[in-house]
Protein backbone atom coordinates (compact mmCIF):
# COMPACT_ATOMS: atom_id res chain seq x y z
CA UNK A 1 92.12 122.18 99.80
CA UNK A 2 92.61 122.69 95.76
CA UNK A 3 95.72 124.71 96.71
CA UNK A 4 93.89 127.36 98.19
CA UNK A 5 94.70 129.31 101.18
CA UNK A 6 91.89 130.56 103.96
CA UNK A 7 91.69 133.60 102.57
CA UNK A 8 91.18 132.49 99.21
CA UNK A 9 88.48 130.03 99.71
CA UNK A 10 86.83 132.66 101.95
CA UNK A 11 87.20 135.89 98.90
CA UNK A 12 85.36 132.61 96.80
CA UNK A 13 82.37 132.05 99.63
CA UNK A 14 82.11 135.92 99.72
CA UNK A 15 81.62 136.75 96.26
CA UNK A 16 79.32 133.51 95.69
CA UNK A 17 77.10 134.75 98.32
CA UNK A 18 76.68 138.13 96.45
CA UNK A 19 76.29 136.52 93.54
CA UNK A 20 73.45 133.80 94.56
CA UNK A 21 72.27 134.84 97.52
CA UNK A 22 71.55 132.97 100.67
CA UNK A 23 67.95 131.80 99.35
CA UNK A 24 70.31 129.69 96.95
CA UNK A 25 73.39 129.41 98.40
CA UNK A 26 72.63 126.55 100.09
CA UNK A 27 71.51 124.63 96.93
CA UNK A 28 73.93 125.17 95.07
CA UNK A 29 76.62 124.04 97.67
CA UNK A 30 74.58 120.72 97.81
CA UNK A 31 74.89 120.25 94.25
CA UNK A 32 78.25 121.22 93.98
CA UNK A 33 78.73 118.74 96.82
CA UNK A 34 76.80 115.45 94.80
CA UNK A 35 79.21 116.71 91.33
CA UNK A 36 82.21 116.67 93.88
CA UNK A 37 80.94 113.37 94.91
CA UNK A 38 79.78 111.52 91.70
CA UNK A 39 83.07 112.83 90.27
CA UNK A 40 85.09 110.80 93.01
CA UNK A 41 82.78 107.59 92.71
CA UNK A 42 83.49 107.44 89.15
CA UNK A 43 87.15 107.81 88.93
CA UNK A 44 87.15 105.04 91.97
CA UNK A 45 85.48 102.91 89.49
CA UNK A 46 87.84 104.02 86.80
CA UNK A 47 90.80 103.62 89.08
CA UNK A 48 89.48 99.94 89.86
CA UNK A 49 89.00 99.08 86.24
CA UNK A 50 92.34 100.52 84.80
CA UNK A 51 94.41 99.17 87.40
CA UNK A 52 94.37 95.45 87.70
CA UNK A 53 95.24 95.51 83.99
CA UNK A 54 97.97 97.82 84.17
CA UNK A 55 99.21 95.77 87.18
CA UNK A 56 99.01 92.73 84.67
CA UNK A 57 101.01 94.69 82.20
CA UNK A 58 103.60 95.77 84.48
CA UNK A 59 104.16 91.81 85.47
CA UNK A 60 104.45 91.20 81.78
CA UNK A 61 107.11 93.74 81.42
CA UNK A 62 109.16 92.53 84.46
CA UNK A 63 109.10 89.02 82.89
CA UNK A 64 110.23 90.75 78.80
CA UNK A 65 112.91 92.70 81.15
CA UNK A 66 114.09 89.35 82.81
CA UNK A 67 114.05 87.13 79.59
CA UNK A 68 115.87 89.99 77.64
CA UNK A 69 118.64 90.21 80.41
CA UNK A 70 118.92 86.36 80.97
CA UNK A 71 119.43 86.09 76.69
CA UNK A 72 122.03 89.32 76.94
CA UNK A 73 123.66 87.62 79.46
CA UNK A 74 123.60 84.37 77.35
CA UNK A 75 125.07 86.72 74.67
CA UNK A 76 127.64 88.22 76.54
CA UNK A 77 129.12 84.84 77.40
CA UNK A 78 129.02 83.17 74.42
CA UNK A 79 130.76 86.57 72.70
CA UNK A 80 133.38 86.29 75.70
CA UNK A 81 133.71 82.45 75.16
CA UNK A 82 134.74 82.95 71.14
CA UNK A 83 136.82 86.55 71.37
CA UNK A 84 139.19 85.07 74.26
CA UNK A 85 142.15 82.85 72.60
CA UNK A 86 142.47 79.55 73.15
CA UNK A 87 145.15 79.01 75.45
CA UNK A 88 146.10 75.36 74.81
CA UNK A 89 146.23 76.02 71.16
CA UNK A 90 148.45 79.43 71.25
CA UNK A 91 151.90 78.53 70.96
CA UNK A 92 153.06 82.07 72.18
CA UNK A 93 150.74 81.41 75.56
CA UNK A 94 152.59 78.56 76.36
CA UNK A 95 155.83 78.94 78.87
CA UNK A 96 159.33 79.38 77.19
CA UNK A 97 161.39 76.41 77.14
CA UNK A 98 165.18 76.85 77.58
């Protein structure tokens, strides 16, 4: 729990007994308890709000990513298409004649 080992957590219990008391002990574990509590309802509620929309703006980056691959690609081939010779226009590509 909180990275704490049995013995730590129980050092913590001791010294907050000796320090409140057991009149108040109680109380202040319940309170401590609704703060643990209100803190976890509200970062549900934060974690539902933030993350449909950074679900939406992961989609939107997949699609950028795809588009900018498909127009590399594009790219790629139409740099392959104009930096290879033409074949049927080379004379020194065609065969030797004897």
């Amino acid at each position: 729990m909180f990275g704490l080992g049995a013995g730590e957590i129980l050092i913590i219990l001791i010294i907050a007994f000796l320090l409140f008391g057991p009149k108040q002990l109680p109380e202040i574990g319940r309170q401590v308890g609704k703060a643990v509590k209100g803190f976890k309802e509200t970062a549900d509620d934060l974690r539902k709000t933030v993350e449909p929309e950074v679900n939406l703006i992961q989609q939107e980056v997949k699609m950028v990513e795809q588009d900018l691959e498909a127009s590399m690609k594009e790219a790629e081939e139409e740099i392959n298409a104009a930096t290879k010779p033409d074949q049927a226009s080379d004379p020194s590509s065609s065969p030797k004649q004897a």
